[in-house]
Structure formats: C-alpha cells, structure tokens
C-alpha atoms as a PDB file:
ATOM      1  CA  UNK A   1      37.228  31.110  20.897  1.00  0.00           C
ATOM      2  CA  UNK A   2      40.494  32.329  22.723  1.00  0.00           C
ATOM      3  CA  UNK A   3      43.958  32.682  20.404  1.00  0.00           C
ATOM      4  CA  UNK A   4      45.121  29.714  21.697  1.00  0.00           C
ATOM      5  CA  UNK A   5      42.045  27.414  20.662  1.00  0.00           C
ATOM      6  CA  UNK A   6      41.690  29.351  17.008  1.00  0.00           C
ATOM      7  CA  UNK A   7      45.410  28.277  16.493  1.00  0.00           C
ATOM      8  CA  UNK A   8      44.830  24.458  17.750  1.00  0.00           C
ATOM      9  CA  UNK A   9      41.356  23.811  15.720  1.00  0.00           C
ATOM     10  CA  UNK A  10      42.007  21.937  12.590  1.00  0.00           C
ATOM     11  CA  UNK A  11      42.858  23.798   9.418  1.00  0.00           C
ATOM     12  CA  UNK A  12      39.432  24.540   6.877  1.00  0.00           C
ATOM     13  CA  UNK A  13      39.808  22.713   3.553  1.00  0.00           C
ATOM     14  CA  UNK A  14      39.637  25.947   1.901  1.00  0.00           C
ATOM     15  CA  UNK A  15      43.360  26.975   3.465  1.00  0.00           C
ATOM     16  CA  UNK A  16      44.557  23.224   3.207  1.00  0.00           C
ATOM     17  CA  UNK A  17      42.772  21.714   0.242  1.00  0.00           C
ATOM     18  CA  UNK A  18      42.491  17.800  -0.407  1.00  0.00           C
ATOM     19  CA  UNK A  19      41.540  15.251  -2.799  1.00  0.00           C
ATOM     20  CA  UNK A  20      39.692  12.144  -1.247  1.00  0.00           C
ATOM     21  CA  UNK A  21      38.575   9.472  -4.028  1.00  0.00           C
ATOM     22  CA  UNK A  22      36.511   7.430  -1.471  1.00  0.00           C
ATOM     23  CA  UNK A  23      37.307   3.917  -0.286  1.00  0.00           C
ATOM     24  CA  UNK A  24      40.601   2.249  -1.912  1.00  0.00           C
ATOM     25  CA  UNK A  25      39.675  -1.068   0.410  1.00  0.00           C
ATOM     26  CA  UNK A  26      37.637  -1.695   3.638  1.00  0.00           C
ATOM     27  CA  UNK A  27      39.607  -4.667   5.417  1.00  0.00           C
ATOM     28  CA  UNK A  28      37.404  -6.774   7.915  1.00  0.00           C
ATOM     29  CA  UNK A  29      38.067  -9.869   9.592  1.00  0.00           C
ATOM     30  CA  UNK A  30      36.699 -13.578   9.440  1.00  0.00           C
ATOM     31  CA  UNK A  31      38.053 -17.001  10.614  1.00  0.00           C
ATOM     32  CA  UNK A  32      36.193 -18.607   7.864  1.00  0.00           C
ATOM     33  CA  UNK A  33      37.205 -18.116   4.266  1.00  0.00           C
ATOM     34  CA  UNK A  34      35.563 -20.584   2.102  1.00  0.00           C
ATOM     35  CA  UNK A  35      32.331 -19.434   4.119  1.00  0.00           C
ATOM     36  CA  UNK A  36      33.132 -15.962   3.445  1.00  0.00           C
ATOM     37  CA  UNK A  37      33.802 -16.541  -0.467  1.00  0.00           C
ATOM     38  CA  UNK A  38      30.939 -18.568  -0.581  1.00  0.00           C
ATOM     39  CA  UNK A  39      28.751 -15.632   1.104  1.00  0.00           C
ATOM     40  CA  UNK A  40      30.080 -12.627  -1.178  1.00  0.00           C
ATOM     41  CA  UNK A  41      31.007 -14.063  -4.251  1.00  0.00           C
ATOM     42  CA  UNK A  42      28.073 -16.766  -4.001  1.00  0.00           C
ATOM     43  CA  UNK A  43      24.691 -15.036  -2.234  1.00  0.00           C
ATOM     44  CA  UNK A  44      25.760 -11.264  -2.993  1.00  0.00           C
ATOM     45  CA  UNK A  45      27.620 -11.816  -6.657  1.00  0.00           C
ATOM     46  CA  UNK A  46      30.657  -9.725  -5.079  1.00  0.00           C
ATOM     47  CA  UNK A  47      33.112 -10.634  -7.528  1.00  0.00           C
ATOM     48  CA  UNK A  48      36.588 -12.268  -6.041  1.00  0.00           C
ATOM     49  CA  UNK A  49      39.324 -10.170  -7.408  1.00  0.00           C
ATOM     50  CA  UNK A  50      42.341 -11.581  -5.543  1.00  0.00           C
ATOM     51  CA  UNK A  51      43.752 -14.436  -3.307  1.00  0.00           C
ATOM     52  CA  UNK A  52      46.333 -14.083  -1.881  1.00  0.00           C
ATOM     53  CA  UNK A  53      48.703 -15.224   1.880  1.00  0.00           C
ATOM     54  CA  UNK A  54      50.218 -12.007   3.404  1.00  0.00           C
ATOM     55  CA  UNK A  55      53.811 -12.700   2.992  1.00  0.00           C
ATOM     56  CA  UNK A  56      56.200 -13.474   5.783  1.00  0.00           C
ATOM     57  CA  UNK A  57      57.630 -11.473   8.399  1.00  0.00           C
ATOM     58  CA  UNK A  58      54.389  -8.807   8.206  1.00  0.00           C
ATOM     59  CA  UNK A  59      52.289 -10.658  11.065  1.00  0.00           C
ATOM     60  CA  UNK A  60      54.727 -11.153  14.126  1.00  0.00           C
ATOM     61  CA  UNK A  61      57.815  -9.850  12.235  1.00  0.00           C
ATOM     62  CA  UNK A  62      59.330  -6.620  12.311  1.00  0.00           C
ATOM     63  CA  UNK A  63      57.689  -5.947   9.147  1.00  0.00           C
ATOM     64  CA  UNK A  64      54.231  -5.534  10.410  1.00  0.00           C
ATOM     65  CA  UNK A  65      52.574  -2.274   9.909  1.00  0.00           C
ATOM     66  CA  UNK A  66      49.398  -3.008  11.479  1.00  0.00           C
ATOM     67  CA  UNK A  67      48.000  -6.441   9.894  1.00  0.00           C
ATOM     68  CA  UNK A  68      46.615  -8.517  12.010  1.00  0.00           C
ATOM     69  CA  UNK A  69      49.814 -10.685  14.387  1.00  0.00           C
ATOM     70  CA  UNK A  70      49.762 -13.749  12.422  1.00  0.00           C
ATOM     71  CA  UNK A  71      51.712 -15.171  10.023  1.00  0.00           C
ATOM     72  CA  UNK A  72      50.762 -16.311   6.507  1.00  0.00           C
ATOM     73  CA  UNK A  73      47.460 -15.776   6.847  1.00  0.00           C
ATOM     74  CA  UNK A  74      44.679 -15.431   4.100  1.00  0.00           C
ATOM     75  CA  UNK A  75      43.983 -11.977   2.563  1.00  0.00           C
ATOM     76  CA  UNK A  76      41.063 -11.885  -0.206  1.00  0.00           C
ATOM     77  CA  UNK A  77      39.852  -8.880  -1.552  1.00  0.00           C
ATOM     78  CA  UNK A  78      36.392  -8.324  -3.628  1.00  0.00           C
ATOM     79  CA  UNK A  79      35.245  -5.477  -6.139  1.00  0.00           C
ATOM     80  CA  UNK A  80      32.565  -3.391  -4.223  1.00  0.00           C
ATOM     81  CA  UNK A  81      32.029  -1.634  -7.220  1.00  0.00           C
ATOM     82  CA  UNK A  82      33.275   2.137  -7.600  1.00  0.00           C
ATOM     83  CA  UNK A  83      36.902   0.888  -8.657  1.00  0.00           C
ATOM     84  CA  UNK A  84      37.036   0.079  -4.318  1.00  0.00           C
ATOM     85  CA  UNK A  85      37.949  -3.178  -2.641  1.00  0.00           C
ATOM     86  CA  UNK A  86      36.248  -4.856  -0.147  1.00  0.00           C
ATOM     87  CA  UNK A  87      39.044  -7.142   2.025  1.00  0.00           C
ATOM     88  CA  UNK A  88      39.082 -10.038   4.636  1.00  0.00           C
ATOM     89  CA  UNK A  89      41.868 -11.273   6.490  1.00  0.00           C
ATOM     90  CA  UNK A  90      41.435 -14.996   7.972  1.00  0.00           C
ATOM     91  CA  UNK A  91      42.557 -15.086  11.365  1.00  0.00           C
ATOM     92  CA  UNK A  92      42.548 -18.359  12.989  1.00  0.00           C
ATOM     93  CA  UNK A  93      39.992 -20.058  14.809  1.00  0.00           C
ATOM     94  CA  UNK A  94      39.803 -19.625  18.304  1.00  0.00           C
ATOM     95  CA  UNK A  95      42.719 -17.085  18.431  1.00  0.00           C
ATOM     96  CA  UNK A  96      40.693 -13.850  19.194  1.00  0.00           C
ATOM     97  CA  UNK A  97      36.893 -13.170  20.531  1.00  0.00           C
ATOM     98  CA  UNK A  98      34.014 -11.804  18.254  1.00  0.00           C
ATOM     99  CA  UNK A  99      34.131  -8.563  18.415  1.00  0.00           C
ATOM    100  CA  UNK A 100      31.525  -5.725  19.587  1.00  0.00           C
ATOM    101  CA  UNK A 101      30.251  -3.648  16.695  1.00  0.00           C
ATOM    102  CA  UNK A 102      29.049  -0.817  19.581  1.00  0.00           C
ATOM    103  CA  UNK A 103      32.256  -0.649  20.874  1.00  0.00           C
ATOM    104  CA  UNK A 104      34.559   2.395  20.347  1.00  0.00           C
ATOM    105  CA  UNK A 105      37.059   1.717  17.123  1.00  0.00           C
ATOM    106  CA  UNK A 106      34.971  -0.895  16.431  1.00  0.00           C
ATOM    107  CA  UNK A 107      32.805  -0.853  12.753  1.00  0.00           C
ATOM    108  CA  UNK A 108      29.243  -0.708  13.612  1.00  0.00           C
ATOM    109  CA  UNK A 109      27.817  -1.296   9.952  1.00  0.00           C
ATOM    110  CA  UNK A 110      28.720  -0.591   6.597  1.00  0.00           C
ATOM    111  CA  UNK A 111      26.592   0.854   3.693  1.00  0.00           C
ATOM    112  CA  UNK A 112      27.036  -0.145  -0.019  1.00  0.00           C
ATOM    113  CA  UNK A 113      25.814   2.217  -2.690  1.00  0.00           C
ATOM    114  CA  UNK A 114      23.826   0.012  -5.194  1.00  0.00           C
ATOM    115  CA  UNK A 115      20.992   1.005  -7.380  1.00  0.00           C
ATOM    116  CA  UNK A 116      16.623  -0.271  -6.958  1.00  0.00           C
ATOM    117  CA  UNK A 117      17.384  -2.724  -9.169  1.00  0.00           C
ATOM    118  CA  UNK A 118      20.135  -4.345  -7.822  1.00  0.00           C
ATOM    119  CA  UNK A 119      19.007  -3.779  -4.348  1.00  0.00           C
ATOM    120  CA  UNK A 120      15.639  -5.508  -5.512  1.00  0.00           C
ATOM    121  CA  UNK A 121      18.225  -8.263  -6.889  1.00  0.00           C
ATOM    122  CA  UNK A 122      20.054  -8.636  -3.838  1.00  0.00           C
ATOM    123  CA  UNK A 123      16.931  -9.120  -2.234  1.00  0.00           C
ATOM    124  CA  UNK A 124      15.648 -11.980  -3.915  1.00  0.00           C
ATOM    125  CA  UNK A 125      19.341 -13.484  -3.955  1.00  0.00           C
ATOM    126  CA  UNK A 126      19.142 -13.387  -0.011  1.00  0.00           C
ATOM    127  CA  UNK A 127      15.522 -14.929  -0.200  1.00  0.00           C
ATOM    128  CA  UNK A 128      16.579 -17.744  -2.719  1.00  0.00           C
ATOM    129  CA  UNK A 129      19.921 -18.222  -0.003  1.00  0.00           C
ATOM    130  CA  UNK A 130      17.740 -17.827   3.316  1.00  0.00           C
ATOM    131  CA  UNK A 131      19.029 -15.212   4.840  1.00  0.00           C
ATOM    132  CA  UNK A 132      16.952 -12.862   6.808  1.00  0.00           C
ATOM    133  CA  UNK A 133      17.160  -9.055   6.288  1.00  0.00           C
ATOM    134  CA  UNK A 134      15.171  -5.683   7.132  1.00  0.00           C
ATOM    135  CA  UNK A 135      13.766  -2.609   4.950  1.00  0.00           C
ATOM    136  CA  UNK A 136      13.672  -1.656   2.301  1.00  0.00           C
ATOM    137  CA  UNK A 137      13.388   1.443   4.756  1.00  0.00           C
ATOM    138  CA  UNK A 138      14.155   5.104   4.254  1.00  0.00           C
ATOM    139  CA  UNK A 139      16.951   5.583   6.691  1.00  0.00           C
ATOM    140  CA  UNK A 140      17.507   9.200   5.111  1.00  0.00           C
ATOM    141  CA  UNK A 141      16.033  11.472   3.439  1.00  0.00           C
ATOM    142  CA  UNK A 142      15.515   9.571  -0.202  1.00  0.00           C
ATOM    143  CA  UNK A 143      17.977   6.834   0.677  1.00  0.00           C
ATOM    144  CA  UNK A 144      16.055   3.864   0.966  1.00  0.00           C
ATOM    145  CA  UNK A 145      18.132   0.625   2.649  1.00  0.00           C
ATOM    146  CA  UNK A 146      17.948  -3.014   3.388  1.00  0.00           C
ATOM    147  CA  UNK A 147      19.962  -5.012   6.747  1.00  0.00           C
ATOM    148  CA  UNK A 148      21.199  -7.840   7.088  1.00  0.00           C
ATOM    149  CA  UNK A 149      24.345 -10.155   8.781  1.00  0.00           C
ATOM    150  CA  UNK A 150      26.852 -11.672   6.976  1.00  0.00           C
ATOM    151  CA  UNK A 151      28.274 -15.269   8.412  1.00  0.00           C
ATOM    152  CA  UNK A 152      30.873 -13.041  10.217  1.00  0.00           C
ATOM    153  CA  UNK A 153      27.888 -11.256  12.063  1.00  0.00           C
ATOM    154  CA  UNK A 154      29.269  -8.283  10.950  1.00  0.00           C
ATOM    155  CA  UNK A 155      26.120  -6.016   9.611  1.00  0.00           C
ATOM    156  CA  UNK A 156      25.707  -4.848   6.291  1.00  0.00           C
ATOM    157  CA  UNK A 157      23.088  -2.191   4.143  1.00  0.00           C
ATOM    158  CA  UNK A 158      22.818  -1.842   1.214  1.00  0.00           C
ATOM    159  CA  UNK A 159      21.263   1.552  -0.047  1.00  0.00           C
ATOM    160  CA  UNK A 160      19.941   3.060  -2.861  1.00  0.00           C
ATOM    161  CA  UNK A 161      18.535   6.947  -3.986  1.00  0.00           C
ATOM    162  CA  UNK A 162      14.970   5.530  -6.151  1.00  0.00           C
ATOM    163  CA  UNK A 163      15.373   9.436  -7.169  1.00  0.00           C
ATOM    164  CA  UNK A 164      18.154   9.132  -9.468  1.00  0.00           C
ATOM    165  CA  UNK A 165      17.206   5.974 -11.179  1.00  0.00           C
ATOM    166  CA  UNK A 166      19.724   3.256 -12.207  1.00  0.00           C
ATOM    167  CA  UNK A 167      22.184   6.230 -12.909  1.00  0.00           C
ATOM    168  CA  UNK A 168      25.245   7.020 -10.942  1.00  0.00           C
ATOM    169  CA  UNK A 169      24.143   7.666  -7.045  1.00  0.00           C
ATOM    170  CA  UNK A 170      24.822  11.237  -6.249  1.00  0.00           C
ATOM    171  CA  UNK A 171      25.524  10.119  -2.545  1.00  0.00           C
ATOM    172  CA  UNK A 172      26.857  13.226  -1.180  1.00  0.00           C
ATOM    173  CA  UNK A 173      24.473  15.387  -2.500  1.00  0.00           C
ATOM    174  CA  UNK A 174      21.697  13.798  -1.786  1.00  0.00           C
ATOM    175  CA  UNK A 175      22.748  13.901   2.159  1.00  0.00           C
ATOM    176  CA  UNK A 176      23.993  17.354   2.389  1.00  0.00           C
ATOM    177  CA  UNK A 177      22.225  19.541   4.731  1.00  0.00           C
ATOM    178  CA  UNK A 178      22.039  23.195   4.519  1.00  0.00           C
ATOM    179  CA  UNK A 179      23.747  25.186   7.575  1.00  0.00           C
ATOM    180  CA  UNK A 180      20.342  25.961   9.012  1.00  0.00           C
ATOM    181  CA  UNK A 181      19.561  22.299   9.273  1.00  0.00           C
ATOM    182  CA  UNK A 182      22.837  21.329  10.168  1.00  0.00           C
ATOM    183  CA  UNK A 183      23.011  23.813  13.014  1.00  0.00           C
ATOM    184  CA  UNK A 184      19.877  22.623  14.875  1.00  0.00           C
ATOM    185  CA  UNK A 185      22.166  19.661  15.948  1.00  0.00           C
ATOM    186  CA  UNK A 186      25.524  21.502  15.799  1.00  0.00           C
ATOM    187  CA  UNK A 187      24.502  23.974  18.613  1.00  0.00           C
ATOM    188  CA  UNK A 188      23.923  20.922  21.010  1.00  0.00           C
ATOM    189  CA  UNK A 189      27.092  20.112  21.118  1.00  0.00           C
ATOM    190  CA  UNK A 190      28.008  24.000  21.845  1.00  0.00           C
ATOM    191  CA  UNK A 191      27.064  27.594  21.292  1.00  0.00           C
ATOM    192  CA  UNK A 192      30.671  28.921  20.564  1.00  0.00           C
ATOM    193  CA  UNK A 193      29.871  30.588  17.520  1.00  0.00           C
ATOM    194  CA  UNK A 194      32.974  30.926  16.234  1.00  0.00           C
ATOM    195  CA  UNK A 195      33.112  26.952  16.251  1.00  0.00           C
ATOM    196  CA  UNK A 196      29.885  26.349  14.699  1.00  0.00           C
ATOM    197  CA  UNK A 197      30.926  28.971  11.759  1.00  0.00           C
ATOM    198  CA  UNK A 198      34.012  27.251  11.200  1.00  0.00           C
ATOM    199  CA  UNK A 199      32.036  23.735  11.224  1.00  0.00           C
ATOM    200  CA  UNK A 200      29.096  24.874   9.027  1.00  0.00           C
ATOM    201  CA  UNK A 201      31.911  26.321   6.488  1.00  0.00           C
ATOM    202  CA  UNK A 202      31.408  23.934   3.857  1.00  0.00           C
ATOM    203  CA  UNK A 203      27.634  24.556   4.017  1.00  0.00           C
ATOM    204  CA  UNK A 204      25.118  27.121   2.175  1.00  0.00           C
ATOM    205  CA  UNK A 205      21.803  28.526   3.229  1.00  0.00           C
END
C-alpha cells in the first residue's frame, strides 16, 4: 500500500476501540398488521412488546429522520430474545412495490439465534400452522438452520449450535475462522499484503 491508501483505510479496532451490544431493533416493513401479529406473536410465539402510531410530523414532516414518508402509521415492535427488538412499520396498501431481497440495500434474510429445542418447537408450530420451511441443514460449520417466508415474503432462519446445548449460543465463536482459513478467500479479492494483514488483524493462527 502507498502513504496515501495506509492513511485512507479504516482505523483497526485496536487504535479506535468499540463496544457493539448486537441488535437494539431490526425494523422491516409490512402492509398488513393484524396478519403480521397474528404470524409472530401467533405461529412463532414472538411476544408483542409494543403498539404504537409514529407520531405526527415524522413521516412527511420536517421531523422525519428516515421513517418511512407516511404519516401516523403503525409501528409494533416484538422481543427477539437477547434484550433486542424485532420492528414493523405498516405502510399502506398499494403505496409502494414488494421489494427485491437480492437487490443492493435490500435485506436478503435474517437469522435468529434459538436453541434445538426451540428450533424443534418452532418446527412443529409451523407444521401445526401450515407453513412450509427447509432444513434443519448445516449452513455452517455446527450451525444447523431451518427457512422459511413470513406473510411479508420476507425470509427468515432460524439457527441453532446442537454443540452447546440449550445454553447460551456462543455465536461468534463458533464462526470465527483462523487467518489461514480466512485468507484462502481474502487473497481473491487481492494480494496486497499489507491489506490482507490489516484485514486478518483480529484473527489468530
């Protein structure tokens, strides 16, 4: 790497250390509340936390700081375990297409941690409720996941580590690669080793 392109790469977390405490709320979209509380709180037991209308002047107002541009509208959130929230706004029917999960920005899938037993749970919930789904599969090494749509379309897994029981999933470690391994993909994205050391900083072996 030149000067120039040491001093533009992003800071290492050793010079600029953070704290991250994982997800405070994932927000998605529906145009279908009841269905949607009905679905979470009713197929997957997702408890409902809070109801609520976001207040005036944050959809088309001046006030908006990136909610969706309609007024009033519904904003529920549910406990996704992990003290985290999962949210929908409603936005009206009709007023915007369904959106491409494959599209950049877009939210291709997400992954809830849960343990075997609840995943086996969840499982026979979705039979009982006749919705389809896929897996269990391993989808990583010891992470073992099921598939399915919600009534939104949008697609969810739900994954658990068999290894570690019905303890607390160590989801990081279990993932982690050592630099060797992680370098076997790195380098195909470039062979500037001064940019794959930086990467592979957080990594041992």
């Amino acid at each position: 790497m030149s000067d120039a392109q040491l001093a533009d790469r992003p800071q290492t977390a050793a010079q600029t250390p953070v704290s991250f405490y994982g997800v405070h709320h994932l927000a998605l979209n529906t145009d279908d509340m009841k269905m949607t509380v009905d679905f979470y709180a009713g197929v997957l037991g997702m408890r409902l936390v809070h109801a609520m209308k976001v207040p005036p002047g944050l959809g088309v107002g001046p006030g908006n700081r990136g909610n969706p541009p309609f007024e009033e509208i519904r904003h529920y959130f549910f406990d996704m375990g992990r003290d985290g929230l999962l949210a929908f706004f409603e936005i009206p029917k009709g007023a915007k297409p369904r959106g491409d999960r494959n599209a950049l920005g877009a939210m291709q899938h997400v992954s809830f941690a849960v343990s075997p037993k609840t995943q086996a749970r969840i499982m026979e919930r979705l039979k009982a409720n006749g919705v389809p789904y896929d897996g269990p599969m391993e989808v990583l090494p010891g992470v073992f996941s099921i598939y399915l749509f919600d009534p939104n379309d949008i697609r969810l897994e739900f994954s658990c580590q068999p290894s570690n029981g019905e303890g607390e999933p160590l989801i990081v470690p279990q993932v982690t690669q050592t630099k060797a391994e992680a370098l076997h993909e790195l380098t195909t994205l470039g062979t500037d080793q001064a940019w794959l050391d930086w990467a592979t900083a957080g990594l041992k072996g």
